[in-house]
C-alpha atoms as a PDB file:
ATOM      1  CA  UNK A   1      10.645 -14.999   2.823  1.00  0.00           C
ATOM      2  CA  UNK A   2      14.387 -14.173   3.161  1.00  0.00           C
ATOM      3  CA  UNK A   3      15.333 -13.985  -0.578  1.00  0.00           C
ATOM      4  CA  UNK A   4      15.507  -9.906  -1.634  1.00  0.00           C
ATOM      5  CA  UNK A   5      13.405  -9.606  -4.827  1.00  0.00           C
ATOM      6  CA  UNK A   6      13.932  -5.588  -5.193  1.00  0.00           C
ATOM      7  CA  UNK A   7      16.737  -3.997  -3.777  1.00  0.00           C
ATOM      8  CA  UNK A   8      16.991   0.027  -3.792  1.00  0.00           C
ATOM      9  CA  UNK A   9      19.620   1.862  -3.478  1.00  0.00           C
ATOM     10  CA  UNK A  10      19.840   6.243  -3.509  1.00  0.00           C
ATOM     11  CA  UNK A  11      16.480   6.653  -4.897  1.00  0.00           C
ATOM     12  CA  UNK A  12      15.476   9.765  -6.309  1.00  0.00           C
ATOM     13  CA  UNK A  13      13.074  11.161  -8.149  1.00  0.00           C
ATOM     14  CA  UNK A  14      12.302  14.690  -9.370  1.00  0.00           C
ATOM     15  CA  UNK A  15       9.350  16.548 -10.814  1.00  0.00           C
ATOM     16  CA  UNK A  16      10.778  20.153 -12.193  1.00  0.00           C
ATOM     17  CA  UNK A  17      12.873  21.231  -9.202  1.00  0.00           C
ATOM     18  CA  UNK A  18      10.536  19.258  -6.485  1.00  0.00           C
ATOM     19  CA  UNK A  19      12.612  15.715  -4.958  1.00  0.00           C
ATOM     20  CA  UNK A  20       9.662  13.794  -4.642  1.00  0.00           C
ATOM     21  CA  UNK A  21      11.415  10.637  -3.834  1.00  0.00           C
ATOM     22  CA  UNK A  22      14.835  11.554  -1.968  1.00  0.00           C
ATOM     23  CA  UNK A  23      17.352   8.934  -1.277  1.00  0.00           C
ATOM     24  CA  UNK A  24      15.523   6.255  -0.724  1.00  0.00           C
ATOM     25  CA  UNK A  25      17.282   2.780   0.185  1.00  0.00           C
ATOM     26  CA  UNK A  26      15.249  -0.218   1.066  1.00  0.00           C
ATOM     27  CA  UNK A  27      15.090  -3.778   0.185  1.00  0.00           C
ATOM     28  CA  UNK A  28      11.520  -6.049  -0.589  1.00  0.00           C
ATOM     29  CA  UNK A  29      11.752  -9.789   0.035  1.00  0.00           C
ATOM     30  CA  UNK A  30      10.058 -12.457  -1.776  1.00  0.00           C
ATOM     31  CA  UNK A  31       6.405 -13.226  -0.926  1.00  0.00           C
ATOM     32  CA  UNK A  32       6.089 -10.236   1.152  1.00  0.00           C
ATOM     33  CA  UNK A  33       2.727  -7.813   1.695  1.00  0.00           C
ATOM     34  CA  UNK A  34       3.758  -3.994   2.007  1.00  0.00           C
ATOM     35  CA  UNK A  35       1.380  -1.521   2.957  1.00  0.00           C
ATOM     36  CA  UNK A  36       2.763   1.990   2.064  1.00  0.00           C
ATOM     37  CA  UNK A  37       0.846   5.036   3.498  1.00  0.00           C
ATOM     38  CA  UNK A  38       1.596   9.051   3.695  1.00  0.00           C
ATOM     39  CA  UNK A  39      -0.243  11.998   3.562  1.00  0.00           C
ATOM     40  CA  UNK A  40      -0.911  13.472  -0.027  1.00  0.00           C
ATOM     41  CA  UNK A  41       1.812  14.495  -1.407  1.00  0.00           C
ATOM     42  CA  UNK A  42       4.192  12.242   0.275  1.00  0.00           C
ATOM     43  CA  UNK A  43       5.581  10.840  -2.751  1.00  0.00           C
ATOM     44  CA  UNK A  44       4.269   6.820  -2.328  1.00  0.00           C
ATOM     45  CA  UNK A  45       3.033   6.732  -5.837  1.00  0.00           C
ATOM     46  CA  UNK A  46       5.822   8.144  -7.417  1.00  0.00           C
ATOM     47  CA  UNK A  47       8.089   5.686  -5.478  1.00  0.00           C
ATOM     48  CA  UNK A  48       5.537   3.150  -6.402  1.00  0.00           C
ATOM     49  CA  UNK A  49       6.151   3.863  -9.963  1.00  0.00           C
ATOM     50  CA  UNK A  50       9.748   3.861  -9.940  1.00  0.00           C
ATOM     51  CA  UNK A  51       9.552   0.452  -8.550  1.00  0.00           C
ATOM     52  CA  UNK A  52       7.496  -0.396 -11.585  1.00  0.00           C
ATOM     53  CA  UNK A  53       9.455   1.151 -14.260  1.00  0.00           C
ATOM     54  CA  UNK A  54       7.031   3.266 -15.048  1.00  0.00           C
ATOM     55  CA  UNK A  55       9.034   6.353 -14.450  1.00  0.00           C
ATOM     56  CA  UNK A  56      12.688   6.303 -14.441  1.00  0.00           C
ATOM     57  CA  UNK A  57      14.779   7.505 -11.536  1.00  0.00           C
ATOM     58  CA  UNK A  58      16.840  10.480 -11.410  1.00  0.00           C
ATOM     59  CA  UNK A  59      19.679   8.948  -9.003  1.00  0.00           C
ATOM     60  CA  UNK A  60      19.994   5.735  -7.509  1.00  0.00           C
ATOM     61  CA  UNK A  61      18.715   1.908  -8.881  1.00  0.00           C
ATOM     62  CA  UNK A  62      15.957  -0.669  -8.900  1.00  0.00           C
ATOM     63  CA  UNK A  63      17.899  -4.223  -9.010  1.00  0.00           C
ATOM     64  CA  UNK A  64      15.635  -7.155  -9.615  1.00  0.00           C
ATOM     65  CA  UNK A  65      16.151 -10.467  -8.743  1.00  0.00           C
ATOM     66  CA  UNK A  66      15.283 -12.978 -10.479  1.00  0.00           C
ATOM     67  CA  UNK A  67      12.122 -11.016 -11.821  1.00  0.00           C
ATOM     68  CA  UNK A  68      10.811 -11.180 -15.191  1.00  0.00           C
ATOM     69  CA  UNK A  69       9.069  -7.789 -16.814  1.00  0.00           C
ATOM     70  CA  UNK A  70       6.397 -10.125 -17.739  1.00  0.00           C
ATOM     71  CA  UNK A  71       5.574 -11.456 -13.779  1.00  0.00           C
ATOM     72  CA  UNK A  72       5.484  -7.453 -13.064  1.00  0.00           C
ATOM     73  CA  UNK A  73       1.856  -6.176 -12.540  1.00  0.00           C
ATOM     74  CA  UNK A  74       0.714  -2.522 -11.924  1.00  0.00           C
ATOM     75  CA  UNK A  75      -2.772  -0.942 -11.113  1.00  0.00           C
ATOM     76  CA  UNK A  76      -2.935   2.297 -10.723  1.00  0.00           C
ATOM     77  CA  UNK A  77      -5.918   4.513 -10.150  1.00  0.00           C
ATOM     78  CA  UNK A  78      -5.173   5.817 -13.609  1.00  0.00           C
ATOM     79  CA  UNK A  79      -5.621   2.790 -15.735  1.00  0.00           C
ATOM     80  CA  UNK A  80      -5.550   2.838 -19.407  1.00  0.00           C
ATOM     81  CA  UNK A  81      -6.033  -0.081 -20.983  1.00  0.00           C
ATOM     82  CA  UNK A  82      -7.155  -0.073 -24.270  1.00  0.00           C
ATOM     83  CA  UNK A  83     -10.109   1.966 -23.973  1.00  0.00           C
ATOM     84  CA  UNK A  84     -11.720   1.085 -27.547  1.00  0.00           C
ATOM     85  CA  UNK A  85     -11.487  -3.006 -26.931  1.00  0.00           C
ATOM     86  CA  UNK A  86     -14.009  -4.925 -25.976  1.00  0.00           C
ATOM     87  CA  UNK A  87     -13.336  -6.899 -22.258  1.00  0.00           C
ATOM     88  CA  UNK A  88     -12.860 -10.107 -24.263  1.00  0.00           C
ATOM     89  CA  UNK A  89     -11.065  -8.469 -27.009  1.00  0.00           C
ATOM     90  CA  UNK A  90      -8.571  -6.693 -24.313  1.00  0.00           C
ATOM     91  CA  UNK A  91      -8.533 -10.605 -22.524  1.00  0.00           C
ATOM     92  CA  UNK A  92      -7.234 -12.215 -25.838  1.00  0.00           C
ATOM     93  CA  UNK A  93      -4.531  -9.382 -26.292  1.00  0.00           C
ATOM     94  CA  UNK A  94      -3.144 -10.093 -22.522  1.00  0.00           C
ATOM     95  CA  UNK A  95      -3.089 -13.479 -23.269  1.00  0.00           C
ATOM     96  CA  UNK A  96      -1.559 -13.510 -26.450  1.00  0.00           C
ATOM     97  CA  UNK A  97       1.368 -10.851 -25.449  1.00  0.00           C
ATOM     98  CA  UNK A  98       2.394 -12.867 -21.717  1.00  0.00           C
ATOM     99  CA  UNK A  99       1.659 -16.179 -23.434  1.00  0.00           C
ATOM    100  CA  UNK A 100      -1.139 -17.237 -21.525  1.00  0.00           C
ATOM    101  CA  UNK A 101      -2.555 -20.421 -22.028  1.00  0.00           C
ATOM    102  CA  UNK A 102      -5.747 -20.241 -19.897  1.00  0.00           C
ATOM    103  CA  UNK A 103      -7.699 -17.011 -18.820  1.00  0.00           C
ATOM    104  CA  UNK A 104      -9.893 -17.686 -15.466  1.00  0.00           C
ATOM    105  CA  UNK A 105     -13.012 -15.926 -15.477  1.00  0.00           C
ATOM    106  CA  UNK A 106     -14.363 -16.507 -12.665  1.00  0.00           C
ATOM    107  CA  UNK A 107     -14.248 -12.896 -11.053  1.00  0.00           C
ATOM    108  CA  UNK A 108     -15.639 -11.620 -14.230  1.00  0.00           C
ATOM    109  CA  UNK A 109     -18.681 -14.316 -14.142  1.00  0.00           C
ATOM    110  CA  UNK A 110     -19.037 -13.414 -10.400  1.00  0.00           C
ATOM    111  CA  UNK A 111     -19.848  -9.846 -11.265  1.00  0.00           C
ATOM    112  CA  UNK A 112     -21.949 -10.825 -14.707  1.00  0.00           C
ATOM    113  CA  UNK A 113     -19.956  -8.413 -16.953  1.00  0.00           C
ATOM    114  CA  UNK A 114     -20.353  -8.161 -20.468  1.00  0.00           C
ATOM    115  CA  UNK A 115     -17.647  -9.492 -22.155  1.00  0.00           C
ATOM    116  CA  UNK A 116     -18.855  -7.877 -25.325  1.00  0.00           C
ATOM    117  CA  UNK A 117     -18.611  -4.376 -23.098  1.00  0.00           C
ATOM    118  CA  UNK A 118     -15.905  -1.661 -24.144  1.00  0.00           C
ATOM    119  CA  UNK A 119     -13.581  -1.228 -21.570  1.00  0.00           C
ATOM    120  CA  UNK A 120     -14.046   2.337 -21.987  1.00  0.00           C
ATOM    121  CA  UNK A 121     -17.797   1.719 -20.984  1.00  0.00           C
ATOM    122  CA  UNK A 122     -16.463   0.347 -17.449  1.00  0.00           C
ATOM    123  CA  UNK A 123     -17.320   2.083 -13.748  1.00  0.00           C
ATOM    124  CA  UNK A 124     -13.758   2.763 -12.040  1.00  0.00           C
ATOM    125  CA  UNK A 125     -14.511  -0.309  -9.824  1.00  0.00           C
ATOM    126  CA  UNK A 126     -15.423  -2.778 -12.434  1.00  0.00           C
ATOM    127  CA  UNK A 127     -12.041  -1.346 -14.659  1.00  0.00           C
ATOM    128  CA  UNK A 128     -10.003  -2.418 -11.264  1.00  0.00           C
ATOM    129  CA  UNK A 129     -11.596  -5.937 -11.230  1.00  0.00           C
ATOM    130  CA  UNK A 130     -10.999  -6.569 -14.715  1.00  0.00           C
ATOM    131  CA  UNK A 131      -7.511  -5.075 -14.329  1.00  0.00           C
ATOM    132  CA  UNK A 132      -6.632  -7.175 -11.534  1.00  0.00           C
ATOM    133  CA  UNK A 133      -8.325 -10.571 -13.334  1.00  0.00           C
ATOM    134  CA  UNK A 134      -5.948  -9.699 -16.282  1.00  0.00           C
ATOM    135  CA  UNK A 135      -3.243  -9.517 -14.336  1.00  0.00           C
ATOM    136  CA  UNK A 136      -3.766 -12.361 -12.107  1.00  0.00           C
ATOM    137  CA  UNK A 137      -4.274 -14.919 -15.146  1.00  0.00           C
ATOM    138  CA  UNK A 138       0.152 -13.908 -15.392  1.00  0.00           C
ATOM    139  CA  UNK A 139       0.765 -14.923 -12.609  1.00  0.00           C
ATOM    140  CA  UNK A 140       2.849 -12.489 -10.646  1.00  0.00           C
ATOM    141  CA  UNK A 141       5.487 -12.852  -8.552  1.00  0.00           C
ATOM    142  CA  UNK A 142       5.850  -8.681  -8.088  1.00  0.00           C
ATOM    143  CA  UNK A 143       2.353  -7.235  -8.107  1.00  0.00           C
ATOM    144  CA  UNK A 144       2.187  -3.324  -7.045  1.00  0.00           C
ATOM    145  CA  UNK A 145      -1.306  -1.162  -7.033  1.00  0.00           C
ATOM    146  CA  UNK A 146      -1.635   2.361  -6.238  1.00  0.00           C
ATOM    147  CA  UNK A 147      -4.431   3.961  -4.486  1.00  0.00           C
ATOM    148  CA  UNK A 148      -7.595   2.047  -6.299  1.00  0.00           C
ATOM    149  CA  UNK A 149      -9.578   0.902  -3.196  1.00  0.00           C
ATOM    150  CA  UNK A 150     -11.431   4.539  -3.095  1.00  0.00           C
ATOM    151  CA  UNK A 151     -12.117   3.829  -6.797  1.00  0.00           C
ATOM    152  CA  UNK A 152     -14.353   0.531  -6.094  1.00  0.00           C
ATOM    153  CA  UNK A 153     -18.108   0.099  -4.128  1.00  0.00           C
ATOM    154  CA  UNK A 154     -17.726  -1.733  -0.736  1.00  0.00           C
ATOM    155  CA  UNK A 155     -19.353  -4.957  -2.670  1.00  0.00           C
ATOM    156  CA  UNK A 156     -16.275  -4.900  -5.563  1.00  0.00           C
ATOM    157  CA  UNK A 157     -13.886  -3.879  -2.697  1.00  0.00           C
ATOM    158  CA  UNK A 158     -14.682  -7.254  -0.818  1.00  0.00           C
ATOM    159  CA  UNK A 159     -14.225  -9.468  -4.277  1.00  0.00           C
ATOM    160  CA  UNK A 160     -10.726  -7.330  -4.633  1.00  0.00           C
ATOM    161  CA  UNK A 161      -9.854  -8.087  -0.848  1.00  0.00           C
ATOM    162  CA  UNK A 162     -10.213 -11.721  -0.994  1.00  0.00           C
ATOM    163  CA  UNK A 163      -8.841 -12.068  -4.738  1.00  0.00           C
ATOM    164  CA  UNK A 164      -5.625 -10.847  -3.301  1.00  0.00           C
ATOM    165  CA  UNK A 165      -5.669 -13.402  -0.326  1.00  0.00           C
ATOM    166  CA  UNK A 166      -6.373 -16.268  -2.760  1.00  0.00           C
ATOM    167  CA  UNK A 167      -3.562 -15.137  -4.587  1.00  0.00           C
ATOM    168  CA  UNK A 168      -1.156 -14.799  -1.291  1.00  0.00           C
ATOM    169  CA  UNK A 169      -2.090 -17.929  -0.469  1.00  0.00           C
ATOM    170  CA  UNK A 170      -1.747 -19.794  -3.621  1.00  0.00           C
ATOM    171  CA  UNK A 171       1.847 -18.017  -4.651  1.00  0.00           C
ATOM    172  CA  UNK A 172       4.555 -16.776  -3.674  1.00  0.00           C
ATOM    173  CA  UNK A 173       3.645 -13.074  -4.894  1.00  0.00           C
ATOM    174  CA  UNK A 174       4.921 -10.004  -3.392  1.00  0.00           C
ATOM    175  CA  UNK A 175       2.406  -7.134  -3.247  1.00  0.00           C
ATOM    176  CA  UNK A 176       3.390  -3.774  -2.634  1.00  0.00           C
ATOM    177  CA  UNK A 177       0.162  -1.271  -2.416  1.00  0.00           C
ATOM    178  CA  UNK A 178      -0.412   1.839  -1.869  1.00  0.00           C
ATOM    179  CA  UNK A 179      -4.003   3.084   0.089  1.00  0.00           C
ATOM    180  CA  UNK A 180      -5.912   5.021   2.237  1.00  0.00           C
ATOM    181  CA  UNK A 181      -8.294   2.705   3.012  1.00  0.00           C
ATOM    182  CA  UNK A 182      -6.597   1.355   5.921  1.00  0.00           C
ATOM    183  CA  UNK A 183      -9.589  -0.407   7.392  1.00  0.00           C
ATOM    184  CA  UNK A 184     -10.350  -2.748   4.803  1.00  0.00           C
ATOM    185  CA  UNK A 185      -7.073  -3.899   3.850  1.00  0.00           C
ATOM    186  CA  UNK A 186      -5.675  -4.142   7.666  1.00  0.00           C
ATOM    187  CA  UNK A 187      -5.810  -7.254   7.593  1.00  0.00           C
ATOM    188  CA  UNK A 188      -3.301  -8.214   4.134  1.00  0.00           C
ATOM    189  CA  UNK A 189       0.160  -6.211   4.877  1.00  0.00           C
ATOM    190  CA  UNK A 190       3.176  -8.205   6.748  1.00  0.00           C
ATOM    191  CA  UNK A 191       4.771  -4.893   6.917  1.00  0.00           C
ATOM    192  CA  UNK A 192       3.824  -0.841   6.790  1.00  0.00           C
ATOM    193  CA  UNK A 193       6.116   1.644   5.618  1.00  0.00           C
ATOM    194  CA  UNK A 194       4.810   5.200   6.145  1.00  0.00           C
ATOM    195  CA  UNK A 195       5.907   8.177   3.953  1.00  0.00           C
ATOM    196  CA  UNK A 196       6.464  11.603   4.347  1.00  0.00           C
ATOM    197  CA  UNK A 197       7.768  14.693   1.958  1.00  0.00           C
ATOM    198  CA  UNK A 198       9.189  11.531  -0.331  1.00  0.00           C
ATOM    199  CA  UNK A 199      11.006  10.127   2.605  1.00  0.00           C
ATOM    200  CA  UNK A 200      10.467   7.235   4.506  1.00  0.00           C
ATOM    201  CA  UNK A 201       9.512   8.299   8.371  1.00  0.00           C
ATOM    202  CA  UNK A 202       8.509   4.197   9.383  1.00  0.00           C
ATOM    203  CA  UNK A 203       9.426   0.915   8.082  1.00  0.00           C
ATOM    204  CA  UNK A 204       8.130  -1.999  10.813  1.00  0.00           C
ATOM    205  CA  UNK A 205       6.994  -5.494  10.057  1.00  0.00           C
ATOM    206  CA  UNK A 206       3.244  -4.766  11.265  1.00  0.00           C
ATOM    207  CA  UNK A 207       3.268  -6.958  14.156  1.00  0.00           C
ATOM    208  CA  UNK A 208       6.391  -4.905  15.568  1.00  0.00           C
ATOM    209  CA  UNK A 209       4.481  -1.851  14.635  1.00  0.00           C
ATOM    210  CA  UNK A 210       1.484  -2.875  16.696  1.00  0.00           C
ATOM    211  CA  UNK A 211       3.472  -3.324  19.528  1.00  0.00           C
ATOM    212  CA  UNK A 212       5.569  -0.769  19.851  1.00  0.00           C
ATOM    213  CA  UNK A 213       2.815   2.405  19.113  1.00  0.00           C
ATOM    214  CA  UNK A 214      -0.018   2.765  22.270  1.00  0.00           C
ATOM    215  CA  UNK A 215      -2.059   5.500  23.318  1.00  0.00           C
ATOM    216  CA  UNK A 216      -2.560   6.451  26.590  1.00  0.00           C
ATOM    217  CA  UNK A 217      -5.862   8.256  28.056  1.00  0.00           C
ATOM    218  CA  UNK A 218      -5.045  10.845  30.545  1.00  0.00           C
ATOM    219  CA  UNK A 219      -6.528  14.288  32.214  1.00  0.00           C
ATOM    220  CA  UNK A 220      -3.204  15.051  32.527  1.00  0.00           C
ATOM    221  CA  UNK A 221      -0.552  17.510  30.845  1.00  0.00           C
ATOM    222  CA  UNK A 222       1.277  15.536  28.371  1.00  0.00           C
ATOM    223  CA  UNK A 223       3.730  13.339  29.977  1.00  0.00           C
ATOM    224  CA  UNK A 224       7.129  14.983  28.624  1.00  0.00           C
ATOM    225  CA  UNK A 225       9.308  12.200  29.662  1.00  0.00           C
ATOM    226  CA  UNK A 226       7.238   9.975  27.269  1.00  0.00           C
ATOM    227  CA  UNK A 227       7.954   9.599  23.659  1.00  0.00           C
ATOM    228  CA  UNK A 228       4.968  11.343  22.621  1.00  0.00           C
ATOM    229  CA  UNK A 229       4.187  11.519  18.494  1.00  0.00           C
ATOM    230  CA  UNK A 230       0.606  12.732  18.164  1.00  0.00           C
ATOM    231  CA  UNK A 231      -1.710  14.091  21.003  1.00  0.00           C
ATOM    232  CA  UNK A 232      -5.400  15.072  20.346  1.00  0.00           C
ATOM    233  CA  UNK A 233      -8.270  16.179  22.934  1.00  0.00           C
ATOM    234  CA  UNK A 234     -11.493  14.494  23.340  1.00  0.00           C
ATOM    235  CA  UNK A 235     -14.853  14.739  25.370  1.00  0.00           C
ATOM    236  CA  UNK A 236     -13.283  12.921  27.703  1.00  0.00           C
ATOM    237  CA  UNK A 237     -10.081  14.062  28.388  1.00  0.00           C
ATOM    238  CA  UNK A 238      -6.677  13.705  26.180  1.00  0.00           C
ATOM    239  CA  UNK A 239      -5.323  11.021  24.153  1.00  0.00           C
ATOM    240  CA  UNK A 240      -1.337  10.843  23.808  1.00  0.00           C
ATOM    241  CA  UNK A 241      -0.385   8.315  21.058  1.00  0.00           C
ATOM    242  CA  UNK A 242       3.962   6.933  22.321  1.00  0.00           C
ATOM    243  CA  UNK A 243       6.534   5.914  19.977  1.00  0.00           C
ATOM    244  CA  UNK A 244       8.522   3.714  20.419  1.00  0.00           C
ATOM    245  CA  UNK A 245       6.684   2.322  23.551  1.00  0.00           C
ATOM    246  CA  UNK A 246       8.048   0.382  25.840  1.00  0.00           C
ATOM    247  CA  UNK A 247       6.546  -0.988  29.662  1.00  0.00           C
ATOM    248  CA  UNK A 248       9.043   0.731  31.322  1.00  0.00           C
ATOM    249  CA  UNK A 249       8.036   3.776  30.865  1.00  0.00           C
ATOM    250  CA  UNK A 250       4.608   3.650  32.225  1.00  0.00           C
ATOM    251  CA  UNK A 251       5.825   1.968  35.717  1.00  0.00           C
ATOM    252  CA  UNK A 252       4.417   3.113  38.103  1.00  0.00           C
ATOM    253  CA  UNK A 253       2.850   5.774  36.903  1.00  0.00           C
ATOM    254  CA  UNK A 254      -1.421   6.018  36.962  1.00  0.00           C
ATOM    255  CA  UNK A 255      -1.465   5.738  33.441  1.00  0.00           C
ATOM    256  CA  UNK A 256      -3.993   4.123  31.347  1.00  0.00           C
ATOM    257  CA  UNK A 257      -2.017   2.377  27.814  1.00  0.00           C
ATOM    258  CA  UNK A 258      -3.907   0.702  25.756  1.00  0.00           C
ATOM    259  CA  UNK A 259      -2.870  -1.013  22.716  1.00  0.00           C
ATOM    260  CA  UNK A 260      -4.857   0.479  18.926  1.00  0.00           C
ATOM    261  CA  UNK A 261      -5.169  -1.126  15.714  1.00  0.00           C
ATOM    262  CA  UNK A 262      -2.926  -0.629  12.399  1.00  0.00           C
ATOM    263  CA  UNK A 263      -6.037   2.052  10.774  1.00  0.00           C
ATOM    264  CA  UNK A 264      -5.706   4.559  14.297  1.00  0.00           C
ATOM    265  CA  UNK A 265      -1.582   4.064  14.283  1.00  0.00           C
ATOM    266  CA  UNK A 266      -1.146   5.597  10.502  1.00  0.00           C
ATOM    267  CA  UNK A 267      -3.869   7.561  11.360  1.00  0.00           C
ATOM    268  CA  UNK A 268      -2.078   9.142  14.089  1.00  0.00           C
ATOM    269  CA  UNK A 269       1.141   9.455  12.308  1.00  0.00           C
ATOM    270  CA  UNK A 270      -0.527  11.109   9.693  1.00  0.00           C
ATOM    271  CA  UNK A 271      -2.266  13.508  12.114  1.00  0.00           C
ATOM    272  CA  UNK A 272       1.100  13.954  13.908  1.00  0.00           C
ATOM    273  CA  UNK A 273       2.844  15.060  10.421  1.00  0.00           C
ATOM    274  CA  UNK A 274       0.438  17.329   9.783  1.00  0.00           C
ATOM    275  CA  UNK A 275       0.460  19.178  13.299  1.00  0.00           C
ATOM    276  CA  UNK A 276       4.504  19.019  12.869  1.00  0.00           C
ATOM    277  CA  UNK A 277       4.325  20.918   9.666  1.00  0.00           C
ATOM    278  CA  UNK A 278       1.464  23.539  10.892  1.00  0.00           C
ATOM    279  CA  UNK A 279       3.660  24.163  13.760  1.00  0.00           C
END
């Protein structure tokens, strides 16, 4: 888990005069799970792309290690893959251009789809299952997907889930995705980087993350002397969400801190952003 597999240095990227990705400088280890989140706009799949080679940077460098083009997948939510195949004709040209002996079908069989189907005749959901299947059968060791969880039904979303943590736990993959559906996929990132106006505003191995972001419930005036990111009122008073948090702060004090999950933290950095920027 120490070995770098991406390192990158200066990264920019421009659309017209916009810097949608500006100087970005961060490093992805081997066998790592990366959650990266923003607001719209934010610039995560246009990073996410650069780190695929899909688009090319403006300034700055993606250095591989030790990383094949061929273990490099991508699914985006704007998937074209050889629309007029048939699913088994599109399976025999994946295998024959990564040179793969031995296609599993199993999530396909799962789902009962056609294999004499055009791909073009796919729902979005069942086009990310088959993407993911082709990719899978590569094996590979970088594997990056951009926003294609609101694309699939809850049933397809669960097969997705637990394809991905069969494939963390059989491999040494790193997977780098970007979402908004924080809730289901909770549960697979090591670490969460959070994005805003193509700059990155939070980089924390999640565990960290969890323990260093708490709201606290109060009737109160917000507590000034309290690193306070995002504050919203509710029925039942107001909620003040602290970063970085530490148990110092709240000694002695009638405070009640209580600790949130990873889906209410980005969703409270997200809410902060926006009240920032309104402001």
């Amino acid at each position: 888990m120490d070995k770098n597999l991406i390192e990158i240095n200066g990264l920019d990227v421009f659309y017209g005069k916009k810097r949608a990705v500006k100087n970005i400088n961060l490093n992805f280890r081997k066998g790592e799970t990366v959650l990266i989140a923003g607001r719209n706009g934010a610039g995560k799949s246009t990073f996410l792309r650069a780190l695929g080679q899909l688009i090319l940077p403006d300034n700055g460098s993606v250095n591989y290690y030790d990383l094949s083009k061929k273990k490099i997948g991508i699914i985006t939510d704007k998937m074209s893959m050889f629309e007029n195949l048939t699913l088994e004709e599109g399976i025999k040209f994946h295998t024959e251009i990564f040179g793969i002996e031995k296609f599993d079908h199993t999530i396909l069989d799962h789902l009962g789809m056609d294999m004499k189907r055009k791909i073009s005749a796919l729902s979005s959901g069942e086009r990310a299952i088959y993407h993911l299947s082709l990719l899978i059968s590569q094996k590979p060791e970088l594997l990056l997907i951009d926003e294609v969880f609101y694309l699939v039904d809850p049933y397809i979303r669960d097969i997705f889930i637990e394809t991905l943590i069969g494939l963390l736990d059989g491999s040494n993959t790193t997977i780098i995705m970007v979402n908004h559906t924080f809730a289901d996929t909770g549960r697979i990132p090591e670490r969460v980087i959070i994005m805003d106006e193509g700059e990155i505003i939070i980089d924390e191995e999640r565990e960290t993350l969890l323990s260093k972001v708490k709201k606290i419930s109060s009737d109160m005036p917000e507590p000034v002397d309290l690193p306070v990111f995002f504050s919203r009122n509710t029925p039942f008073g107001s909620e003040y969400f602290i970063f970085p948090f530490e148990k110092e702060m709240v000694k002695d004090k009638n405070l009640y801190v209580e600790d949130i999950g990873l889906n209410d933290i980005i969703k409270a950095f997200l809410g902060g952003r926006y009240v920032n920027k309104r402001d």
